[in-house]
Protein backbone atom coordinates (compact mmCIF):
# COMPACT_ATOMS: atom_id res chain seq x y z
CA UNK A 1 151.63 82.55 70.41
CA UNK A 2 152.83 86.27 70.76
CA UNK A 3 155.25 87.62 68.80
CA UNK A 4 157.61 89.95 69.66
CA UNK A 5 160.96 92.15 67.96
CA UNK A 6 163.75 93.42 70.06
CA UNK A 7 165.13 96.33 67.57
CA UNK A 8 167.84 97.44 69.91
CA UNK A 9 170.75 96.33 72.11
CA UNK A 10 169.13 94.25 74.82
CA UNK A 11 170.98 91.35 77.47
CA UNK A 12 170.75 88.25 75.51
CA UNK A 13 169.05 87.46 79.02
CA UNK A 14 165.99 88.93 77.61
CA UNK A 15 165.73 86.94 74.39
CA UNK A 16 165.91 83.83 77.17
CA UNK A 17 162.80 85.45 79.34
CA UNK A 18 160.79 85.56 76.25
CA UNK A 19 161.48 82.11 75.38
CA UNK A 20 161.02 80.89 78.90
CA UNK A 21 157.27 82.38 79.16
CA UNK A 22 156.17 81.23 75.82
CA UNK A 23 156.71 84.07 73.88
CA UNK A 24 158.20 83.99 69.82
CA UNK A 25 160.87 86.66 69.65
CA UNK A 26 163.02 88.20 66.62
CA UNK A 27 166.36 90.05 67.47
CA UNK A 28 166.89 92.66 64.67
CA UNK A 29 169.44 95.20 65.75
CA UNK A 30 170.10 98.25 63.26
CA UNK A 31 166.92 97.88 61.39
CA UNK A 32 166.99 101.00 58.96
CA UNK A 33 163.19 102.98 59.37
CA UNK A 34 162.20 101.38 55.99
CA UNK A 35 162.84 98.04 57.37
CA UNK A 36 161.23 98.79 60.72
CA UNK A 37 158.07 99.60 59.11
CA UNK A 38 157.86 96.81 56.69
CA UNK A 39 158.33 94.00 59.20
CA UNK A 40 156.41 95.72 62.01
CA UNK A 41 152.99 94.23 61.22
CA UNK A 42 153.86 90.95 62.45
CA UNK A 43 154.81 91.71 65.76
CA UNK A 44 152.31 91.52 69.03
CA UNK A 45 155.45 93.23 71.23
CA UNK A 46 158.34 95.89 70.20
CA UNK A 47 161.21 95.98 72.63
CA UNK A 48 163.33 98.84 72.67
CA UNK A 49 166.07 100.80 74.22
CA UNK A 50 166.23 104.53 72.94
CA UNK A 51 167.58 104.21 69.47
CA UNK A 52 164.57 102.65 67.67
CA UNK A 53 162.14 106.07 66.45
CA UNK A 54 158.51 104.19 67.53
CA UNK A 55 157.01 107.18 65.46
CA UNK A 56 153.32 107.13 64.22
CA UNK A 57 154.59 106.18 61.15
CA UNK A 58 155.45 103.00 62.51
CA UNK A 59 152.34 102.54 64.75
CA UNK A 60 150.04 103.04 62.02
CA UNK A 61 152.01 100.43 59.88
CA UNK A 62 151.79 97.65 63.13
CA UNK A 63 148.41 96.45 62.62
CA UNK A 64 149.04 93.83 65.76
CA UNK A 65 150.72 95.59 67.78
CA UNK A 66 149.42 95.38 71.52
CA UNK A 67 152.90 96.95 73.68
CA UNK A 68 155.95 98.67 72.87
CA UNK A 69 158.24 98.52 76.37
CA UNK A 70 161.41 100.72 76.88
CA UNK A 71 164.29 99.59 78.61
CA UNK A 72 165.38 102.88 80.09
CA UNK A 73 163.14 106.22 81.79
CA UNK A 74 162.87 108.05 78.64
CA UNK A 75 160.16 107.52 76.11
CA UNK A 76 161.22 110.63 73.68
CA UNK A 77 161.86 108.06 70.70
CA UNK A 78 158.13 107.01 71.37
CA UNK A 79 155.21 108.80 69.72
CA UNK A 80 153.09 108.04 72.77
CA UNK A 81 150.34 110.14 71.36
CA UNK A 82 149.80 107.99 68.53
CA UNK A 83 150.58 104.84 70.29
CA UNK A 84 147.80 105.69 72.72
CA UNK A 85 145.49 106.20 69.69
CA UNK A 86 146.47 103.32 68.12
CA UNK A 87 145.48 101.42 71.44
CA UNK A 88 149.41 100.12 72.06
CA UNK A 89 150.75 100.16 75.97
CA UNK A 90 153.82 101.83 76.63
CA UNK A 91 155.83 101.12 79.07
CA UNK A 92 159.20 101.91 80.86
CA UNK A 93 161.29 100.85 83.38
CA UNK A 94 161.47 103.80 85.43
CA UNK A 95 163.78 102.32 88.44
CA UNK A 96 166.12 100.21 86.78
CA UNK A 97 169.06 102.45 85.71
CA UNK A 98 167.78 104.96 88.43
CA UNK A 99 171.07 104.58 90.73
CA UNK A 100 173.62 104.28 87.83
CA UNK A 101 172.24 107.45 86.37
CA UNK A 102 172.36 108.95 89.75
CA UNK A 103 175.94 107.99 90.34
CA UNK A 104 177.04 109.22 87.07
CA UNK A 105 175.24 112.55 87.88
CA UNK A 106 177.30 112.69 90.90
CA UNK A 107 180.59 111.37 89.22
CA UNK A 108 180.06 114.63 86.57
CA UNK A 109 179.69 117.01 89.40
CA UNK A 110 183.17 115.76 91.30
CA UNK A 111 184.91 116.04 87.61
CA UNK A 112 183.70 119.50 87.01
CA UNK A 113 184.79 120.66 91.11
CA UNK A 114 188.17 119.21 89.89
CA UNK A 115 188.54 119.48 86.32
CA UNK A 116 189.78 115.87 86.05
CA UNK A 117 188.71 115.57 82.51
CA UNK A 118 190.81 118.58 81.48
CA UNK A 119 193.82 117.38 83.70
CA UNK A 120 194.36 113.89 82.52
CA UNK A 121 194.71 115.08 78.85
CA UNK A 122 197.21 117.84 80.12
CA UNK A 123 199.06 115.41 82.20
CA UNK A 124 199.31 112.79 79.75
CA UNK A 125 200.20 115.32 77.06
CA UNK A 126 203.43 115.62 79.24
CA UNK A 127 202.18 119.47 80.74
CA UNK A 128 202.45 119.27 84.41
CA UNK A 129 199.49 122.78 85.00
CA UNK A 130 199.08 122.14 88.56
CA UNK A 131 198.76 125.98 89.04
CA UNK A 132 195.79 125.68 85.95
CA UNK A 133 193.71 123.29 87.67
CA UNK A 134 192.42 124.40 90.44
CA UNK A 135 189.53 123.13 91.84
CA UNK A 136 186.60 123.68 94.08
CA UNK A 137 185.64 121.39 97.39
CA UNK A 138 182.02 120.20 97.04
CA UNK A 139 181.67 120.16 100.84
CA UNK A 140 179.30 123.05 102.37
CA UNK A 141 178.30 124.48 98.56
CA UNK A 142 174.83 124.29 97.55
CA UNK A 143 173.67 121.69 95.48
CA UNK A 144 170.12 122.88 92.91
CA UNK A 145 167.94 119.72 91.34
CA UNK A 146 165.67 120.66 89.16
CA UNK A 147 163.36 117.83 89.62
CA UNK A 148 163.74 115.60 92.85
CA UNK A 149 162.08 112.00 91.63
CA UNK A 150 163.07 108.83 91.57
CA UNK A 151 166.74 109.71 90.24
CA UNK A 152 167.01 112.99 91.61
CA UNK A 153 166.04 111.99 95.26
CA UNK A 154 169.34 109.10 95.09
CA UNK A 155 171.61 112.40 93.72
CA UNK A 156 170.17 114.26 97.32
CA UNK A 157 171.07 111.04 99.30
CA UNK A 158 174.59 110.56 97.76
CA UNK A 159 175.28 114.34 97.34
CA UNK A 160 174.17 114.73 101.68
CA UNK A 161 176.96 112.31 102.30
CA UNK A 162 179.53 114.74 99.94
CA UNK A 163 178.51 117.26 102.71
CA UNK A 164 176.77 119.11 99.85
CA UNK A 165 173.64 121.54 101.11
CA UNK A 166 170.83 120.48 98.48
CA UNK A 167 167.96 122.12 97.62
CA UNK A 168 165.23 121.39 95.85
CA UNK A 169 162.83 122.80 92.80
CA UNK A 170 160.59 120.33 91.64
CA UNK A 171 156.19 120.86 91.56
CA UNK A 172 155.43 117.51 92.76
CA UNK A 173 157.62 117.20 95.41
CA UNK A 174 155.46 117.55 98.45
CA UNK A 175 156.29 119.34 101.98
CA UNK A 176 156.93 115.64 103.80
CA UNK A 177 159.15 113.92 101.25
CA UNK A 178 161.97 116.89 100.96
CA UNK A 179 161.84 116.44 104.56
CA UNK A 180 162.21 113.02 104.22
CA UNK A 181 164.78 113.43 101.50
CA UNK A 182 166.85 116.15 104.19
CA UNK A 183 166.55 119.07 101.18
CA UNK A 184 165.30 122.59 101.15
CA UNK A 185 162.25 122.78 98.47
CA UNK A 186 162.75 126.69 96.68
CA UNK A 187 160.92 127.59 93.51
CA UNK A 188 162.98 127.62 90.61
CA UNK A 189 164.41 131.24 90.44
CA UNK A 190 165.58 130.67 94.43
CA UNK A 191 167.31 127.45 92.92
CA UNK A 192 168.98 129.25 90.04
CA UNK A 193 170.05 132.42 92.57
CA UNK A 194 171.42 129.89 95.18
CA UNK A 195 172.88 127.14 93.47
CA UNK A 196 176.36 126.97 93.32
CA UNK A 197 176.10 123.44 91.27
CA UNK A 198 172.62 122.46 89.31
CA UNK A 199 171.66 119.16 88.28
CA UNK A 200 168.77 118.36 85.79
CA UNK A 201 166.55 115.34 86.65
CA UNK A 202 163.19 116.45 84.87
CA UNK A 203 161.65 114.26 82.24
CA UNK A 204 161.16 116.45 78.86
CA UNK A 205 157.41 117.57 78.89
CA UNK A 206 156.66 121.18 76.98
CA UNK A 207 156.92 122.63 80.52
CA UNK A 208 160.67 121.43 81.16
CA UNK A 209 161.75 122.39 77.69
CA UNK A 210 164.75 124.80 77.38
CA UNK A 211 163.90 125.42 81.20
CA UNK A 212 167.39 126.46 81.04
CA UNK A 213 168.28 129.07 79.10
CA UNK A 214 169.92 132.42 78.92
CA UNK A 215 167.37 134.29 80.73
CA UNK A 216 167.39 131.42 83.32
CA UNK A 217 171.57 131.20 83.26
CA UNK A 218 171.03 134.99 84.05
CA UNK A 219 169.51 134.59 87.11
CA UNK A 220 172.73 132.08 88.40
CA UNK A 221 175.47 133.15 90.64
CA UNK A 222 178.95 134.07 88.14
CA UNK A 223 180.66 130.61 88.50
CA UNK A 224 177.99 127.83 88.57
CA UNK A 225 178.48 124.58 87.35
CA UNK A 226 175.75 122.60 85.19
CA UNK A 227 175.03 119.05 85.26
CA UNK A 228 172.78 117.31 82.68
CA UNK A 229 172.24 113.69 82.97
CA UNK A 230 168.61 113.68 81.91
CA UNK A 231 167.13 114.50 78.87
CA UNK A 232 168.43 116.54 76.07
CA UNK A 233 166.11 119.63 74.88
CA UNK A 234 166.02 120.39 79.15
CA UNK A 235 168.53 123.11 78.28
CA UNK A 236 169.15 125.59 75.25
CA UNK A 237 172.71 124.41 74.21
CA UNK A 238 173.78 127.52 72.54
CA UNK A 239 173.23 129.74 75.20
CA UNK A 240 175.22 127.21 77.62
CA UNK A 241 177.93 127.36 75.08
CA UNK A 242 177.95 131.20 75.65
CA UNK A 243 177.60 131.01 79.07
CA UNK A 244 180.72 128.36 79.45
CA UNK A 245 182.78 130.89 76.64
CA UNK A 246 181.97 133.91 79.04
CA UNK A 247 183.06 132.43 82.39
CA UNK A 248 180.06 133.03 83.82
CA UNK A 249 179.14 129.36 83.82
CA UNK A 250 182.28 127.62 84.75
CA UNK A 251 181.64 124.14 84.00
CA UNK A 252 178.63 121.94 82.55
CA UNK A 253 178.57 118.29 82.77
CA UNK A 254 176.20 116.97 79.58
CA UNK A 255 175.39 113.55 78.82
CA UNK A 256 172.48 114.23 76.62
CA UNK A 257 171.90 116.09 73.79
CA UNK A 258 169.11 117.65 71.50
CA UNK A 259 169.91 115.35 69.02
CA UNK A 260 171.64 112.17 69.22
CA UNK A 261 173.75 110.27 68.26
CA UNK A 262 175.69 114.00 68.62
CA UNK A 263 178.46 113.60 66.19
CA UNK A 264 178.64 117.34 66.17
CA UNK A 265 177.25 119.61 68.51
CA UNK A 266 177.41 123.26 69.82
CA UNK A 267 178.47 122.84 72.89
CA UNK A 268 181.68 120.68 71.40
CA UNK A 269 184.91 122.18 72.24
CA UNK A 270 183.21 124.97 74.71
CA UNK A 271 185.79 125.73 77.66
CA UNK A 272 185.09 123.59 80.90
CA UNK A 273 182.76 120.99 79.05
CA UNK A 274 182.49 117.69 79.78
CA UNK A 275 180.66 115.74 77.38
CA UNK A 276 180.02 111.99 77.81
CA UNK A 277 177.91 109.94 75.13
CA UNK A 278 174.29 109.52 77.08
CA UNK A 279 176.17 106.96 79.34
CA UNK A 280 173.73 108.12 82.04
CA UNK A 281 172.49 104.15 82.47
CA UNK A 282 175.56 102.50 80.55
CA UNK A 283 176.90 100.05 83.33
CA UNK A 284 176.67 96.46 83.14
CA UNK A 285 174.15 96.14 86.40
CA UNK A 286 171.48 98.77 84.62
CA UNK A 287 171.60 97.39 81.15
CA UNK A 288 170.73 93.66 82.64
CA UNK A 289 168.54 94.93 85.24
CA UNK A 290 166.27 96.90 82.27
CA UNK A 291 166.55 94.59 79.97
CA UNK A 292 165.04 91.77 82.34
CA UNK A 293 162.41 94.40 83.52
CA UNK A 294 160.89 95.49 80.53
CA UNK A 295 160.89 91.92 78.91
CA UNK A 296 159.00 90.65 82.61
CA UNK A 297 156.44 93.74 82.15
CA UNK A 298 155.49 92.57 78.73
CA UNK A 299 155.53 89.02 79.20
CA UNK A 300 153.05 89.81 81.74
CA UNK A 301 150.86 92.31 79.63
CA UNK A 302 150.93 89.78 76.90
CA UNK A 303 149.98 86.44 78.31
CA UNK A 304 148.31 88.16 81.66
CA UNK A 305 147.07 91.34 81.32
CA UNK A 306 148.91 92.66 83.74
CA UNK A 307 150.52 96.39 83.37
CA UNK A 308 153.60 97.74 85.03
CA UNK A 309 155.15 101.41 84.42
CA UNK A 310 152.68 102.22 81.26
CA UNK A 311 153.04 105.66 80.75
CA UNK A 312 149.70 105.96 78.94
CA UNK A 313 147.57 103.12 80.75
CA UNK A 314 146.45 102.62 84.33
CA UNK A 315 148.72 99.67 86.27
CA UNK A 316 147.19 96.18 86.71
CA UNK A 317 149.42 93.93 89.04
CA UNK A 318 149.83 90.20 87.88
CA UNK A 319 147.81 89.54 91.31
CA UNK A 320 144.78 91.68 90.49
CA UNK A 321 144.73 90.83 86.51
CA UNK A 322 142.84 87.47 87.23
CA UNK A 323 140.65 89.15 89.28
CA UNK A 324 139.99 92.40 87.59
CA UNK A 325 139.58 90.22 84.10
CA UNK A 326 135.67 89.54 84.47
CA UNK A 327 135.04 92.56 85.95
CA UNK A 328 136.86 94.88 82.74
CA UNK A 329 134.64 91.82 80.11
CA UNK A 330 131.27 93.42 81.77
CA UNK A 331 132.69 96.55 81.98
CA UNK A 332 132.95 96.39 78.37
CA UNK A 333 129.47 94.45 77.78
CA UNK A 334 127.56 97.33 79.68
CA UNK A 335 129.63 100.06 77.52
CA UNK A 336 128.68 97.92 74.56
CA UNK A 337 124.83 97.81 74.85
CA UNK A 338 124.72 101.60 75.95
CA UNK A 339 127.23 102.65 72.70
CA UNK A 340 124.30 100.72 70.62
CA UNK A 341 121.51 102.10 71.93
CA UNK A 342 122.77 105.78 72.35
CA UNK A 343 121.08 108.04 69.84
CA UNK A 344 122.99 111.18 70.83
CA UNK A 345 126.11 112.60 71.26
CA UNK A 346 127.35 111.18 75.14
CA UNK A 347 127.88 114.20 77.24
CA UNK A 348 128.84 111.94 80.52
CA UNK A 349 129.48 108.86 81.57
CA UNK A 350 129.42 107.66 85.11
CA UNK A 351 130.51 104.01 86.49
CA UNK A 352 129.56 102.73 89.64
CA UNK A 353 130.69 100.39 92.40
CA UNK A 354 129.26 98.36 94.47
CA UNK A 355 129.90 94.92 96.98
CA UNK A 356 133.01 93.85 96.03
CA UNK A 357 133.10 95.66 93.16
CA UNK A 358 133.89 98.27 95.49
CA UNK A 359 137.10 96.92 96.47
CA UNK A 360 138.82 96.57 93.07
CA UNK A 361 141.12 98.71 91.02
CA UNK A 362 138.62 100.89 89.29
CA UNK A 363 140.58 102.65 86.30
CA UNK A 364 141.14 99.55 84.13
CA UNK A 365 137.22 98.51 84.69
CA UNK A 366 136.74 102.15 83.63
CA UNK A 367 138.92 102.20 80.25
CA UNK A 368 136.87 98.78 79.68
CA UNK A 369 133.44 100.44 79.63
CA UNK A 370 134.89 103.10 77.99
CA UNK A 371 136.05 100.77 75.07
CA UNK A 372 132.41 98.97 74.79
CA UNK A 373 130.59 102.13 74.56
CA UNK A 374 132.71 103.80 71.66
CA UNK A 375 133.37 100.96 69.85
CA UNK A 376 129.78 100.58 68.31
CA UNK A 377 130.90 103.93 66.31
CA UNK A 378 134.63 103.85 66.16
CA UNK A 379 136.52 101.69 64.00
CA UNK A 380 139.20 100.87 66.07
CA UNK A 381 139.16 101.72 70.02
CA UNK A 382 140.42 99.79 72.69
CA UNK A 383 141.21 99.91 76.60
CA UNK A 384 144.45 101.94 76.13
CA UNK A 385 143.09 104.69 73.87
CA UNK A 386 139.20 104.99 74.80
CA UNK A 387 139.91 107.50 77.89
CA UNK A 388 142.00 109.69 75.54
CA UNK A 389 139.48 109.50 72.65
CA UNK A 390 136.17 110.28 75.69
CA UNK A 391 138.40 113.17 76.64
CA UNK A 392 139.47 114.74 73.54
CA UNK A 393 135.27 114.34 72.92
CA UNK A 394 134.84 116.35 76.24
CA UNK A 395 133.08 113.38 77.32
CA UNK A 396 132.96 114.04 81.42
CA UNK A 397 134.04 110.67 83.23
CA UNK A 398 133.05 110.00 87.17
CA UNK A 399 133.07 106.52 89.21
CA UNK A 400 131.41 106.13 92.47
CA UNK A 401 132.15 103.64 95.08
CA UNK A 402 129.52 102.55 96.97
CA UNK A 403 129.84 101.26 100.81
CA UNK A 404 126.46 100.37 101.37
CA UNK A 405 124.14 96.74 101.06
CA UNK A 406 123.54 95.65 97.73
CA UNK A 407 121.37 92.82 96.51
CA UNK A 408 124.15 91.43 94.96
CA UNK A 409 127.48 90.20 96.09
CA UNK A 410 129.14 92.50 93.12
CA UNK A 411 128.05 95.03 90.98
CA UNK A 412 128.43 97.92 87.92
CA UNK A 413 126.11 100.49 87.20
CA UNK A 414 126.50 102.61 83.89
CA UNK A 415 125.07 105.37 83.65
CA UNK A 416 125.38 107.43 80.02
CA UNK A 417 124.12 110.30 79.56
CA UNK A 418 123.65 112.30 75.99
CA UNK A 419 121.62 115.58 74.72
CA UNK A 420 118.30 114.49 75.59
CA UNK A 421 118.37 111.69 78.48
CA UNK A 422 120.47 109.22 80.49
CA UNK A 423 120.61 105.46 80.00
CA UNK A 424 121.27 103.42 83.62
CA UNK A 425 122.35 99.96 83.40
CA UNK A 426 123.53 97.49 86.00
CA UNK A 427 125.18 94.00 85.76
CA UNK A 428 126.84 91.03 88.52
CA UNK A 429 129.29 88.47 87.93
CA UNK A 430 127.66 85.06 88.47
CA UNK A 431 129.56 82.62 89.61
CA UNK A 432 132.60 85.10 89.86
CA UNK A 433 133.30 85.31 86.07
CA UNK A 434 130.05 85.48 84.36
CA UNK A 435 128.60 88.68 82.96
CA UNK A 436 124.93 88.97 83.46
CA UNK A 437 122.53 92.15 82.86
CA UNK A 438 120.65 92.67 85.84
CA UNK A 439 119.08 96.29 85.33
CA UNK A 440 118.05 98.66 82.40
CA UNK A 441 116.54 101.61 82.70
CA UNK A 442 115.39 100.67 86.05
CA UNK A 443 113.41 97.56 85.11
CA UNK A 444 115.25 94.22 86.65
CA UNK A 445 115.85 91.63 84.25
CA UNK A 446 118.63 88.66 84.26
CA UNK A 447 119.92 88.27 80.89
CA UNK A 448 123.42 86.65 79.56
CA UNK A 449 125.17 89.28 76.87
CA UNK A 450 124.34 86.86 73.62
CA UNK A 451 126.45 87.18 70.67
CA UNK A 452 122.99 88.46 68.60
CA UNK A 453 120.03 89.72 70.37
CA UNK A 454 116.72 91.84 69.80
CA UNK A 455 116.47 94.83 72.25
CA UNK A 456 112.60 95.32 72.43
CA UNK A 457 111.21 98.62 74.87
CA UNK A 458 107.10 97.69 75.11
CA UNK A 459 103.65 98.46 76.52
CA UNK A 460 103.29 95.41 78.55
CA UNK A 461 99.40 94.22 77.36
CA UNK A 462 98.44 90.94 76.73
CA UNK A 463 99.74 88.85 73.48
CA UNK A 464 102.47 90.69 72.51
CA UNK A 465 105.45 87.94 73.53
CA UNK A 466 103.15 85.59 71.34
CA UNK A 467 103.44 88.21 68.32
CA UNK A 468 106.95 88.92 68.62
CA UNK A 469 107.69 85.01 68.52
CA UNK A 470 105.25 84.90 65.78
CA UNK A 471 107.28 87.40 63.81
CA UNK A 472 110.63 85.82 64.72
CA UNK A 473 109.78 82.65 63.55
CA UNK A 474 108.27 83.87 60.32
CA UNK A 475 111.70 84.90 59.48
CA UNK A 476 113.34 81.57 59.79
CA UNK A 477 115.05 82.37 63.16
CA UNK A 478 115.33 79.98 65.97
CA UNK A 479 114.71 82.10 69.44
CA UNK A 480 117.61 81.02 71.81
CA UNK A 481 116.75 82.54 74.90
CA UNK A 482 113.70 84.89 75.75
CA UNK A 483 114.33 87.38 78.81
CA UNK A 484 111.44 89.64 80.04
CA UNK A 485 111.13 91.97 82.45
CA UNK A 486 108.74 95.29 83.17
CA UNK A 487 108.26 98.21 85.54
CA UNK A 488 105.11 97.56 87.16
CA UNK A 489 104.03 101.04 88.17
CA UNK A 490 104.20 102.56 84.34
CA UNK A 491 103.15 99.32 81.99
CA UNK A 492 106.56 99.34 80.44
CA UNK A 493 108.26 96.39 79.49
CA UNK A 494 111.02 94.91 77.45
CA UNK A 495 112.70 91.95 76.18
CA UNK A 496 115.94 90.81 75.42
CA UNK A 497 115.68 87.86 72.80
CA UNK A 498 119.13 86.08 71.80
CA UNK A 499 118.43 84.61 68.21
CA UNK A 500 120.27 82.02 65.97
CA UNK A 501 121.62 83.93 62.90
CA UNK A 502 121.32 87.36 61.70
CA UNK A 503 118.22 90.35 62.03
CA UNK A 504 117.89 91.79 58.80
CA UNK A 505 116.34 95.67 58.38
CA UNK A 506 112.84 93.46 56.98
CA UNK A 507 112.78 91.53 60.15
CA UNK A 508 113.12 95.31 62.13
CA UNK A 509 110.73 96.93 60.63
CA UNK A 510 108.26 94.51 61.12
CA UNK A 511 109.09 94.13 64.95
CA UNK A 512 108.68 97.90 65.18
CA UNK A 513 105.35 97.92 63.27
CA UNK A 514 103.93 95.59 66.26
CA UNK A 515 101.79 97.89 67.89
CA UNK A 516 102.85 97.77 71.59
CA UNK A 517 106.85 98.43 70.24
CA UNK A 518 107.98 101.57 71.51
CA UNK A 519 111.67 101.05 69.99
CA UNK A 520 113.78 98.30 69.01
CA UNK A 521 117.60 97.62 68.57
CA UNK A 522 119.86 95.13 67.12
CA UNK A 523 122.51 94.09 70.21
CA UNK A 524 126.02 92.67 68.58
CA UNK A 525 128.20 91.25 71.19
C-alpha cells in the first residue's frame, strides 16, 4: 500500500481522499528539517503547501519517494532539479487558487487607488484626514500585467469590468488570446512607460527575477502604483522601498516576499505600502479546492499512473494511463536491450510510431525508452529523470509518427545511434498488452523479453543451433525458449535463447569461441 506524509496545513478533506482510494497517510504539521529528513524514507507521496523546504537534501534522504504534489502554483520550496534527478514527479495545482489570487490582486489595486489601509487606522485612531486621503478612480487608467496566464488573464477580465484599459507584457501570450482576453500586448518597457497601475503574475524563473527594479521603476510614469501577488524575488525590494520613500512610486501592494515568513522586511513601514502575509490563495474555497486537487493528482499517479500538472513530467490522463501502460513496458524493453548492447557513447536516439501506436500520447512512451536504455549503465534512472539525464548528455531525441500500412496492428521502432553505428529495433503488443520483439537490426524475429537471455549475432551455416545447445547444456542450463531468425541476402543470423538460471563469463567465452559467433551478449530483463 502507498504511503504518503502531508507536512503542511491541508483540509482534513484530504487526509479522507487518501483513505478513500487506498492510500496510508501520516499528518505531521511543523516537522523541523531534521525531522523531515529522518522520517522521509518511508514515504511513497509528500504533500505539501509552501512551507515544507523539499530541498535535495531531503530528496536524496527519500529513498521511496515516487511524487511530491503542491497545493498551490508555486513550486519555489521545491528543488525540482534534484527531484527530477532523483526520478520524483512534481506536481501543482495550477488552477485551484487561480481566482482567489486574482481577486485579491484586484482587491490590492482598489486599496492602493483609495488608500483604505492607511484610512481605517487614521479613522479609528480618532483623526478624521479626509483632506489626506485622496484617492484615484481606477476607471479609464491603464492597467500593466506582467505576465497574462492563468491568473493574470482573470485580473484582465475583472479589471475590464472596473473600466480599467489593460495591457499586456507577457512572451507567451500569443496575438489571438490578448484578443480574446480584450488587452493590448506591449513589450515590457511600453508596459512600464504606460502603466499607470502594474500587477505581477509571472512565475519566478532566472528570467523574471528582480524584473523590477530601479532601472525598470525608472522607466514608470512619477505616480505608479505596484501590485505583487505572485512570487517574491519578481521585484528588488529595496529599490521599491526607495521608490515608495521618493514619491515616485505612490503605492505598492505586496503579498510576497523574498523571504518568508517576513517577520522583518525592507519594505516594512515604507510610505503607501500595503503589506498582506502571502494571503494571495488564503480563502476557504482555494484552500479546499487545492487541497482536494493535489491529493486526486497523486492518488492517481500512485495507484494509476496517471499525471496531472507535473512540472517536470509529461501529463498522462487517468483515461490514457491504461492504455499507454503496455505501450511505456515495451518502450522500456526496447530501450533496455539497446542500453545492453550499445558499445559506444549514444549520440541519438529516435522512436517511432506506427498503427495505433500512432495515435497515442508519445512523450511518456518516450521517457520509457529513455529509462530502459540508460538504465543498463546508470544506477538509478527512471521515467521522470531519463529525458533530463539524455539531455544534459547531449543525447539528440526525435519521434516519428507514421500514417502509413504496417504489418502490424501497433508498433515501436528504436533506433540508437552511437560513434560508430546505429542499432534499429522494432516490437508489437500481442494481444494488446504483451511486449514482443519483432525486428533487430533488420532481421524479423518474434521473441518474448525473458527475464535472462543469450543475445547471439551468427553466420547462419549448418550445425551451429546444435553447438550452441550443446554448450548450453554442458553448463547445467535448461534452454527455455529458442528464437531464430536471419537475413537471407547476407548469411547473418541470430538467436535469442531465454535460459533457466544465470550465464556466467565461462559459459560466454565459450559461446563466443564457437566459430560462426560474431558477438554475444547477456540480456537482463
Amino acid at each position: 500500500m502507498p504511503k504518503v506524509l502531508i507536512s503542511d496545513d491541508l483540509s482534513p478533506r484530504a487526509i479522507d481522499i487518501f483513505i478513500e482510494r487506498g492510500i496510508e497517510v501520516d499528518r505531521k504539521v511543523g516537522m523541523s528539517p531534521e525531522e523531515l529528513l529522518a522520517s522521509i524514507g518511508e514515504y511513497d507521496g509528500l504533500a505539501i503547501r509552501s512551507t515544507t523546504k523539499a530541498t535535495r537534501a531531503v530528496l536524496a534522504a527519500a529513498g521511496n519517494l515516487k511524487v511530491i504534489g503542491r497545493a498551490g502554483i508555486g513550486v519555489d520550496n521545491v528543488d525540482v532539479a534534484a527531484a527530477t534527478e532523483a526520478g520524483v514527479v512534481v506536481m501543482n495545482t495550477p488552477f485551484g487558487n487561480a481566482v482567489t489570487t486574482a481577486e485579491h490582486a484586484i482587491a490590492m489595486l482598489c486599496a492602493l487607488a483609495r488608500q483604505i489601509p492607511m484610512a481605517d487606522q487614521s479613522t479609528q485612531a480618532g483623526k478624521w484626514e479626509k483632506s489626506r486621503f485622496m484617492g484615484t478612480e481606477l476607471t479609464g487608467k491603464r492597467l500593466g500585467l506582467i505576465g497574462c496566464g492563468n491568473i493574470g488573464s482573470i485580473v484582465a477580465d475583472r479589471a475590464r469590468g472596473l473600466k480599467l484599459r489593460v495591457i499586456a507584457y507577457d512572451p507567451y501570450l500569443s496575438d489571438e488570446r490578448a484578443v480574446d482576453l480584450g488587452v493590448r500586448k506591449v513589450d515590457l518597457d511600453t508596459l512600464l512607460a504606460e502603466a499607470d497601475f502594474i500587477s505581477l503574475h509571472t512565475p519566478l524563473t532566472d528570467s523574471t527575477r528582480d524584473i523590477i527594479d530601479a532601472a525598470a521603476i525608472a522607466k514608470t510614469k512619477p505616480g505608479v502604483r505596484i501590485v505583487n501577488c505572485a512570487r517574491g524575488g519578481l521585484l528588488v525590494e529595496a529599490d521599491l522601498r526607495a521608490a515608495l520613500e521618493s514619491g515616485h512610486v505612490a503605492g505598492a501592494g505586496v503579498d510576497v516576499f523574498s523571504t518568508e515568513p517576513a517577520r522583518e522586511n525592507v519594505l516594512f513601514g515604507a510610505p503607501g505600502l500595503i503589506a498582506t502575509p502571502h494571503l494571495g490563495a488564503a480563502t476557504v474555497e482555494a484552500q479546499e479546492k487545492v487541497a482536494l486537487q493535489v491529493a486526486d493528482q497523486m492518488a492517481d499517479y500512485l495507484l494509476t499512473g496517471a499525471i496531472s500538472n507535473a512540472v517536470n513530467m509529461a501529463s498522462v490522463t487517468a483515461e490514457e494511463a491504461p492504455v499507454l501502460r503496455p505501450y511505456m513496458r515495451l518502450a522500456e524493453l526496447l530501450g533496455g536491450f539497446a542500453g545492453q548492447v550499445a558499445e559506444d557513447a549514444i549520440k541519438s536516439v529516435r522512436i517511432e510510431f506506427e498503427g495505433l501506436a500512432a495515435e497515442i500520447n508519445t512523450a511518456p512512451v518516450v521517457a520509457a525508452a529513455l529509462a530502459g536504455l540508460m538504465k543498463p549503465s546508470m544506477d538509478a534512472v527512471n521515467m521522470v529523470s531519463a529525458p533530463a539525464i539524455a539531455q544534459s548528455r547531449g543525447i539528440a531525441v526525435s519521434t516519428v509518427r507514421h500514417d502509413r500500412p504496417c504489418d502490424y496492428l501497433t508498433l515501436l521502432r528504436l533506433t540508437v545511434e552511437d560513434e560508430g553505428r546505429s542499432r534499429v529495433m522494432a516490437g508489437t503488443l500481442f494481444a494488446g498488452d504483451k511486449p514482443r520483439l519483432i525486428d533487430i537490426q533488420g532481421i524479423n524475429v518474434e521473441a518474448e523479453f525473458a527475464p535472462t537471455m543469450l543475445y547471439v549475432r551468427n553466420y547462419d551455416r549448418p550445425g551451429f543451433i546444435g553447438a550452441l545447445g550443446t554448450v548450453v547444456g554442458d553448463a547445467g542450463l535448461n534452454i527455455a525458449t529458442f528464437h531464430l531468425g536471419r537475413r537471407d541476402d547476407s548469411g547473418e543470423a541470430l538467436a535469442l535463447v531465454e535460459v533457466d538460471g544465470e550465464i556466467d563469463d565461462d559459459l560466454l567465452a565459450k559461446v563466443r569461441g564457437l566459430p560462426q559467433v560474431v558477438r554475444v551478449n547477456v540480456l537482463k530483463f
